[in-house]
C-alpha atoms as a PDB file:
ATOM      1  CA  UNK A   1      17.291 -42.414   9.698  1.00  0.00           C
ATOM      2  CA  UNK A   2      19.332 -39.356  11.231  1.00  0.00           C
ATOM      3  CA  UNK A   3      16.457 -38.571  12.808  1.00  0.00           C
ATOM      4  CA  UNK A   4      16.171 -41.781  14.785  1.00  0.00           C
ATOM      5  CA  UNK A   5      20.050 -42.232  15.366  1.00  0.00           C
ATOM      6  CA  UNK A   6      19.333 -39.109  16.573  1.00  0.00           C
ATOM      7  CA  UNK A   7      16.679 -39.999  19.285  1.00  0.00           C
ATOM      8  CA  UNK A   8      18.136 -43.227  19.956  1.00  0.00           C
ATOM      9  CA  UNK A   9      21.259 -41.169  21.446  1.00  0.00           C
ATOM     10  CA  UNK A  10      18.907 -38.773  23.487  1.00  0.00           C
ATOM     11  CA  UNK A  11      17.198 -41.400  25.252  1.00  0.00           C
ATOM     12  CA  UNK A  12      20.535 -42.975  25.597  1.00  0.00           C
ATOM     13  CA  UNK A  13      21.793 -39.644  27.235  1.00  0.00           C
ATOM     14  CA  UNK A  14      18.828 -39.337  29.702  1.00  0.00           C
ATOM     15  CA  UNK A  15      19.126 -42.950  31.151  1.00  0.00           C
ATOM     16  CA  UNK A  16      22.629 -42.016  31.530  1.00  0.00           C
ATOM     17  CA  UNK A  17      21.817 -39.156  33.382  1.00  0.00           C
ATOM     18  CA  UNK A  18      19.419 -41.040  35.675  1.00  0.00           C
ATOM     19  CA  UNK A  19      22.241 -43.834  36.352  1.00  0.00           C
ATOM     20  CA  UNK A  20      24.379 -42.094  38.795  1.00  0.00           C
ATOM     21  CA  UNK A  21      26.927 -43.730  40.385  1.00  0.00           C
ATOM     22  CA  UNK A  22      25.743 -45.619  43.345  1.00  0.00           C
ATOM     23  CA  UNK A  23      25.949 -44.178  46.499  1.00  0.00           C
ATOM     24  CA  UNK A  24      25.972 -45.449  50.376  1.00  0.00           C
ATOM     25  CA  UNK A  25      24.848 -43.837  53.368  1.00  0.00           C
ATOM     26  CA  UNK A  26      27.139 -43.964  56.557  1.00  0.00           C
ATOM     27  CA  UNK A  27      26.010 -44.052  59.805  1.00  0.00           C
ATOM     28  CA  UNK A  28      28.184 -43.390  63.149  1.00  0.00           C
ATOM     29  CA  UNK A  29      27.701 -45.832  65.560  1.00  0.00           C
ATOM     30  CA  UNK A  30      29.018 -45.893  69.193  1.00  0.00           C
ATOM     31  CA  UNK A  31      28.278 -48.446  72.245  1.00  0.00           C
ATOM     32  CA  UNK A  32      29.448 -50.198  74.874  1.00  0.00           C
ATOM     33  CA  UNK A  33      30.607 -53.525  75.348  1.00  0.00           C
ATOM     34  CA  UNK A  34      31.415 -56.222  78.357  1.00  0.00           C
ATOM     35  CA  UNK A  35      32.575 -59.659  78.299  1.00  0.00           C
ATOM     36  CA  UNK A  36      35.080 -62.573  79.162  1.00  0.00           C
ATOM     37  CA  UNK A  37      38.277 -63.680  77.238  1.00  0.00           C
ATOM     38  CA  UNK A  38      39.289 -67.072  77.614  1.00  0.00           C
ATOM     39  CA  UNK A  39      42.898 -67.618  77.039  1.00  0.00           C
ATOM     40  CA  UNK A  40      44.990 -70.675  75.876  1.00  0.00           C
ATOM     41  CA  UNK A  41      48.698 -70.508  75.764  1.00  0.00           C
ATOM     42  CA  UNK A  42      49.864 -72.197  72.425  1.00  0.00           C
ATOM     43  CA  UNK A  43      53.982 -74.172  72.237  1.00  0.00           C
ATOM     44  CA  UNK A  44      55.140 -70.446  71.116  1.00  0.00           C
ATOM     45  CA  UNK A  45      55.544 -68.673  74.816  1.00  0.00           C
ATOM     46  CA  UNK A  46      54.996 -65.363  73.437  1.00  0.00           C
ATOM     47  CA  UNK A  47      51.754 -66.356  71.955  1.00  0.00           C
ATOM     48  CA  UNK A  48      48.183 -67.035  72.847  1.00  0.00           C
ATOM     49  CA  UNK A  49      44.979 -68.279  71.463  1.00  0.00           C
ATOM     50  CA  UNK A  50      41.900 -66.558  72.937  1.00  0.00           C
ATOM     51  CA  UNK A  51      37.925 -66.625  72.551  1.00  0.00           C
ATOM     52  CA  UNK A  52      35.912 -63.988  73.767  1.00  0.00           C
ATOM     53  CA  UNK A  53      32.053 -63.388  74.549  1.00  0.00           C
ATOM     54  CA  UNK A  54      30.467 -60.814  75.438  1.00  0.00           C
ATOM     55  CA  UNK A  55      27.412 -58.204  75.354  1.00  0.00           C
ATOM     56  CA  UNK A  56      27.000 -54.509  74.858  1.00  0.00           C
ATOM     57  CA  UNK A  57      24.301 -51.459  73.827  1.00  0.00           C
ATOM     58  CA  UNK A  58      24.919 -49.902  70.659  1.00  0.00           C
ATOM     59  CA  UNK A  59      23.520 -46.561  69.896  1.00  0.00           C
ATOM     60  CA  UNK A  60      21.976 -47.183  66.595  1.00  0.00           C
ATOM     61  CA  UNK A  61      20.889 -50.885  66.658  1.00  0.00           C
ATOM     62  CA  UNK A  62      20.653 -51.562  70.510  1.00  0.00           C
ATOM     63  CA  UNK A  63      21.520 -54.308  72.374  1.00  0.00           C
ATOM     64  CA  UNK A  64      23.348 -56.697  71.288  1.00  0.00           C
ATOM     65  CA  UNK A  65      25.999 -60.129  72.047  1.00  0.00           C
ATOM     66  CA  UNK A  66      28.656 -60.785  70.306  1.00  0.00           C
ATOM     67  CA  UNK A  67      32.101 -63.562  69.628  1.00  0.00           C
ATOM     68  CA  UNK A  68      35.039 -63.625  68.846  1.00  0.00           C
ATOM     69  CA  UNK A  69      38.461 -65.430  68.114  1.00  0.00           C
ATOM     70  CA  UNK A  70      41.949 -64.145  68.024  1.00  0.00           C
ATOM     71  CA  UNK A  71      45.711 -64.920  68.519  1.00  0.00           C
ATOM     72  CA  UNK A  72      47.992 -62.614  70.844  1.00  0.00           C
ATOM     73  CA  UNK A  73      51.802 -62.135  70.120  1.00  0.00           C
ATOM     74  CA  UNK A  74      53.795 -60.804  72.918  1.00  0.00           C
ATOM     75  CA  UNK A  75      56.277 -58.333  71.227  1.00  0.00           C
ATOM     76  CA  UNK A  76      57.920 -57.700  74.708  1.00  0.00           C
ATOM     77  CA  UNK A  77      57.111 -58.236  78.067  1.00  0.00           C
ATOM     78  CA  UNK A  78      54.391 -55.406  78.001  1.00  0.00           C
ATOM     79  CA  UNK A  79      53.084 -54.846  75.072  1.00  0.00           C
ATOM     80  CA  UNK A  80      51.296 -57.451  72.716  1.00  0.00           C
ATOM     81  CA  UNK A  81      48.981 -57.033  68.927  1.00  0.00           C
ATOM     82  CA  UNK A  82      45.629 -59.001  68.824  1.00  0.00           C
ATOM     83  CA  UNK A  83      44.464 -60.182  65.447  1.00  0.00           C
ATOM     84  CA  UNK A  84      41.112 -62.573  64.590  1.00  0.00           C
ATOM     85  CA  UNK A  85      37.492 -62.250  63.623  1.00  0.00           C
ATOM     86  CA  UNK A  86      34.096 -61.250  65.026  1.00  0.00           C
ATOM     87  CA  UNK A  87      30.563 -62.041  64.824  1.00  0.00           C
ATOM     88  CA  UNK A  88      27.775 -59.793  66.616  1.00  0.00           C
ATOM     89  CA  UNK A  89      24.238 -60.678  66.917  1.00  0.00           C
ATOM     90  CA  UNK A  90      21.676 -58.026  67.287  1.00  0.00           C
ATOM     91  CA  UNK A  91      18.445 -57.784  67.086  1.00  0.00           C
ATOM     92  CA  UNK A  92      17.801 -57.301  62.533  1.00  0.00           C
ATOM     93  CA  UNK A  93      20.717 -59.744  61.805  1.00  0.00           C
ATOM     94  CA  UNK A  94      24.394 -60.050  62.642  1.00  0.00           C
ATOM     95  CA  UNK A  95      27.742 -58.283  61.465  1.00  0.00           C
ATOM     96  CA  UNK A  96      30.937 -59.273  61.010  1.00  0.00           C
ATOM     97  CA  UNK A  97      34.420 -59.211  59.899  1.00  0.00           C
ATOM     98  CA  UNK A  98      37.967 -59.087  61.407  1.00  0.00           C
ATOM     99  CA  UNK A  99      40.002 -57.159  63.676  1.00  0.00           C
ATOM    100  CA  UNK A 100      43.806 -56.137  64.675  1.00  0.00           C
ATOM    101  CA  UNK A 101      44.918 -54.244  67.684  1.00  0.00           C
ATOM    102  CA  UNK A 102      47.787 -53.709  69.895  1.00  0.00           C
ATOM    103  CA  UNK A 103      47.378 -53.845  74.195  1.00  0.00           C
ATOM    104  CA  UNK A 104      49.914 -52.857  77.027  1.00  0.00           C
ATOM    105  CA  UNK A 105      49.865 -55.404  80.272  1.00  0.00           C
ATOM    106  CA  UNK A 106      49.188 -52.981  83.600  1.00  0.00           C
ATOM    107  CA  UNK A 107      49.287 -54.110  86.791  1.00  0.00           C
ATOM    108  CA  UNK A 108      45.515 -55.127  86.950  1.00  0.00           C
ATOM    109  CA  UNK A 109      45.497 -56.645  83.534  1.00  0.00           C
ATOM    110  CA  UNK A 110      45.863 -54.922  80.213  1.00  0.00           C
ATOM    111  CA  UNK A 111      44.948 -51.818  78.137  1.00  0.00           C
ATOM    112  CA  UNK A 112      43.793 -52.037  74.975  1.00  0.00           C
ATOM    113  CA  UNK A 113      42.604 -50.351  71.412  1.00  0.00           C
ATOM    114  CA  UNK A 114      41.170 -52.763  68.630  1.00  0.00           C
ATOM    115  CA  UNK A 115      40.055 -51.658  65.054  1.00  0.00           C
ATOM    116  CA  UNK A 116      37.151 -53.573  63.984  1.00  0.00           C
ATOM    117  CA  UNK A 117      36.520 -53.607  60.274  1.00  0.00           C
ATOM    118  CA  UNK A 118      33.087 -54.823  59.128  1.00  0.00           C
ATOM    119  CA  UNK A 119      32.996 -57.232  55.832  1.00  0.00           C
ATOM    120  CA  UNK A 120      29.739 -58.087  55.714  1.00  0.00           C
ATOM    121  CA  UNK A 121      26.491 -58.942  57.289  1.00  0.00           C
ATOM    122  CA  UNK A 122      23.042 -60.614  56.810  1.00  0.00           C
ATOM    123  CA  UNK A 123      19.671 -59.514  57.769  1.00  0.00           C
ATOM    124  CA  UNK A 124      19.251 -55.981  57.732  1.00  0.00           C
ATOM    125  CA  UNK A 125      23.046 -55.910  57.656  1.00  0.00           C
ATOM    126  CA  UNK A 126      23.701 -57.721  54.768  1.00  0.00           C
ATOM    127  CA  UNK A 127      26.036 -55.745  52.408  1.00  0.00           C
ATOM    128  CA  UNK A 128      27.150 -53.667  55.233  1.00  0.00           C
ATOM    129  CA  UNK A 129      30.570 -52.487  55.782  1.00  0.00           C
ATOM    130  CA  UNK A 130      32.391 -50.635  58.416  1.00  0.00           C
ATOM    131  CA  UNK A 131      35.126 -49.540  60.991  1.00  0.00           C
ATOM    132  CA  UNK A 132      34.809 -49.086  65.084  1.00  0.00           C
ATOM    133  CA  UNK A 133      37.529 -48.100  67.301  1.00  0.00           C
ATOM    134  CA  UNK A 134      37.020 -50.059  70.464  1.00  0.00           C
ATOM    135  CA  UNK A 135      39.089 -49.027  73.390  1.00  0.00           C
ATOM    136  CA  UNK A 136      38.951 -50.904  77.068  1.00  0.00           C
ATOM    137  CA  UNK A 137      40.551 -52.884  79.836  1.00  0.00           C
ATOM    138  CA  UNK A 138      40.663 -56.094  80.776  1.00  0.00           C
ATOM    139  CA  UNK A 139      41.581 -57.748  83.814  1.00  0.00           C
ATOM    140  CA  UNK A 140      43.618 -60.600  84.938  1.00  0.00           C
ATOM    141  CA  UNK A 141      41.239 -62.780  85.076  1.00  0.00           C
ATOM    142  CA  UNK A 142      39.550 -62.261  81.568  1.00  0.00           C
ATOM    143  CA  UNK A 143      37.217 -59.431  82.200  1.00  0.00           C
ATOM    144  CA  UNK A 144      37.018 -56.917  79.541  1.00  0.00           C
ATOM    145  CA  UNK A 145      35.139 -53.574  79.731  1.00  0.00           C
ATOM    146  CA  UNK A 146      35.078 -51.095  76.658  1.00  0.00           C
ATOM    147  CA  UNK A 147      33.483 -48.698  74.554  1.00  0.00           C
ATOM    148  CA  UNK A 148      33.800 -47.923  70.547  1.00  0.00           C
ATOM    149  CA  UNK A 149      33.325 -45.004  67.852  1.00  0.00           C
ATOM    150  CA  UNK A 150      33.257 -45.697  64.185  1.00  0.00           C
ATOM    151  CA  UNK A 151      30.479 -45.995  61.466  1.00  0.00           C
ATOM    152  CA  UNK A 152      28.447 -48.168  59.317  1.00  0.00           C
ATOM    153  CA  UNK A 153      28.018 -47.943  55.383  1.00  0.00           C
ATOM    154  CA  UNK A 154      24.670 -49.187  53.897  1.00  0.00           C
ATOM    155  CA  UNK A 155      25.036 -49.764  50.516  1.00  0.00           C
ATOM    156  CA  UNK A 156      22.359 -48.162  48.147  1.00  0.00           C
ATOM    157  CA  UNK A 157      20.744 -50.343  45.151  1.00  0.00           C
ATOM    158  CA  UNK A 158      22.647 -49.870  41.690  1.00  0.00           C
ATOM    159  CA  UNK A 159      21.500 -47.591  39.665  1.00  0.00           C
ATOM    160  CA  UNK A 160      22.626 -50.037  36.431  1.00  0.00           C
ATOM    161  CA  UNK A 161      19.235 -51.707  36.551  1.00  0.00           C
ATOM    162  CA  UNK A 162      17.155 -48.639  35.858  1.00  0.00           C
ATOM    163  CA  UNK A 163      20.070 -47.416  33.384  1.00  0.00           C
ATOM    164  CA  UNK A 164      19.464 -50.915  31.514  1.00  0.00           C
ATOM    165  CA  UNK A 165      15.493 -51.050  31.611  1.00  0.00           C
ATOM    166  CA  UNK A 166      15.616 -47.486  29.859  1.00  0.00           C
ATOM    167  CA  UNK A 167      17.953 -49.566  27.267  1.00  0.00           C
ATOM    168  CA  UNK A 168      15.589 -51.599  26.670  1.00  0.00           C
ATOM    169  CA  UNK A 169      13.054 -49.348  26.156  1.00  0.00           C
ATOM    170  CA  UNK A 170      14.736 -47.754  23.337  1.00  0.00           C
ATOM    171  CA  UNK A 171      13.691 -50.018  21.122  1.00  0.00           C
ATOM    172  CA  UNK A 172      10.097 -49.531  21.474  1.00  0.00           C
ATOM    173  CA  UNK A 173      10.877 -45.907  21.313  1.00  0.00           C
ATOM    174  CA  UNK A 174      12.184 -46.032  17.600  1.00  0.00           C
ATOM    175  CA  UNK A 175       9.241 -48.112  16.178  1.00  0.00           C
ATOM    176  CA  UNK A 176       7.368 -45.033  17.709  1.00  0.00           C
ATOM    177  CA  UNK A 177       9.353 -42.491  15.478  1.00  0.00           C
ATOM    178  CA  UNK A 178       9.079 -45.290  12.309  1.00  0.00           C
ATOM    179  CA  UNK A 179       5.072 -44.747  11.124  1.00  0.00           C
ATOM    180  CA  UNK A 180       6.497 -40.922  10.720  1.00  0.00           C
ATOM    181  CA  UNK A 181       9.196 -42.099   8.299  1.00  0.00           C
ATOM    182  CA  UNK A 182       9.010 -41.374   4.756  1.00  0.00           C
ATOM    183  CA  UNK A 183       9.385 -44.676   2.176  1.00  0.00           C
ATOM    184  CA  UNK A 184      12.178 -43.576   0.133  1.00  0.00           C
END
């Protein structure tokens, strides 16, 4: 019997030290992106909804179009925070997720730094998560020209499916040690 509980808690302790924790692989990512914002003043005068399209070349997944939709809120005169969501279409799937930012107006339009955030994907994508920095200008008239930095997390498969499969070998494992049993 000892001799089982025994065995039972070996095989227990090497499936438990083939389940490590999973683990995801991060990628950085970096591209370009163009488009036009269309802009729609809302009964609030200090804010605005807007939808953007647009197009790009990222460096891992290539090119690509993407969407998105977002309200602006003047905080002064000059300076304004963007907030809505995103979807990009490329080539294995799409990814998207949501995104905040703040802008300055210039005298040729506006300056601007957005952090995207991933949530999710589907495709090749699917599962993935995320952040990119995008930085750019856009005009008066709605043209926006950018790049962005950041990185994409793959997640791995869980490890709890071989962990449990080794489980349920055990069983199999003690009827093995029974025929050497004694009958007491």
């Amino acid at each position: 019997m000892i001799r089982s509980v025994a065995a039972i808690l070996i095989g227990l302790l090497m499936m438990g030290g083939l389940a490590v924790s999973a683990q995801a692989d991060s990628m950085p990512v970096s591209g370009t992106l163009t488009g036009t914002s269309t802009t729609t003043a809302t009964s609030n005068p200090a804010v605005f909804d807007s939808s953007f399209t647009g197009s790009g070349v990222d460096s891992v997944s290539g090119p690509y179009t993407t969407a998105n939709t977002s309200t602006i809120t003047f905080t002064s005169s000059t300076t304004f925070i963007s907030s809505g969501t995103f979807t990009d279409m490329l080539a294995g799937g799409t990814l998207f997720g949501a995104f905040f930012g703040v802008g300055t107006v210039t005298a040729t339009g506006s300056d601007i730094t957005l952090l995207d955030l991933f949530t999710g994907g589907t495709g090749i994508f699917a599962g993935d998560t995320g952040e990119v920095t995008v930085t750019g200008t856009s005009t008066t008239t709605g043209a926006f020209t950018g790049t962005y930095t950041g990185f994409i997390t793959t997640p791995e498969p869980s490890s709890l499916a071989l962990m449990l499969a080794g489980i349920g070998l055990l069983p199999l494992m003690r009827k093995r040690l029974a025929p050497g049993r004694q009958a007491t």
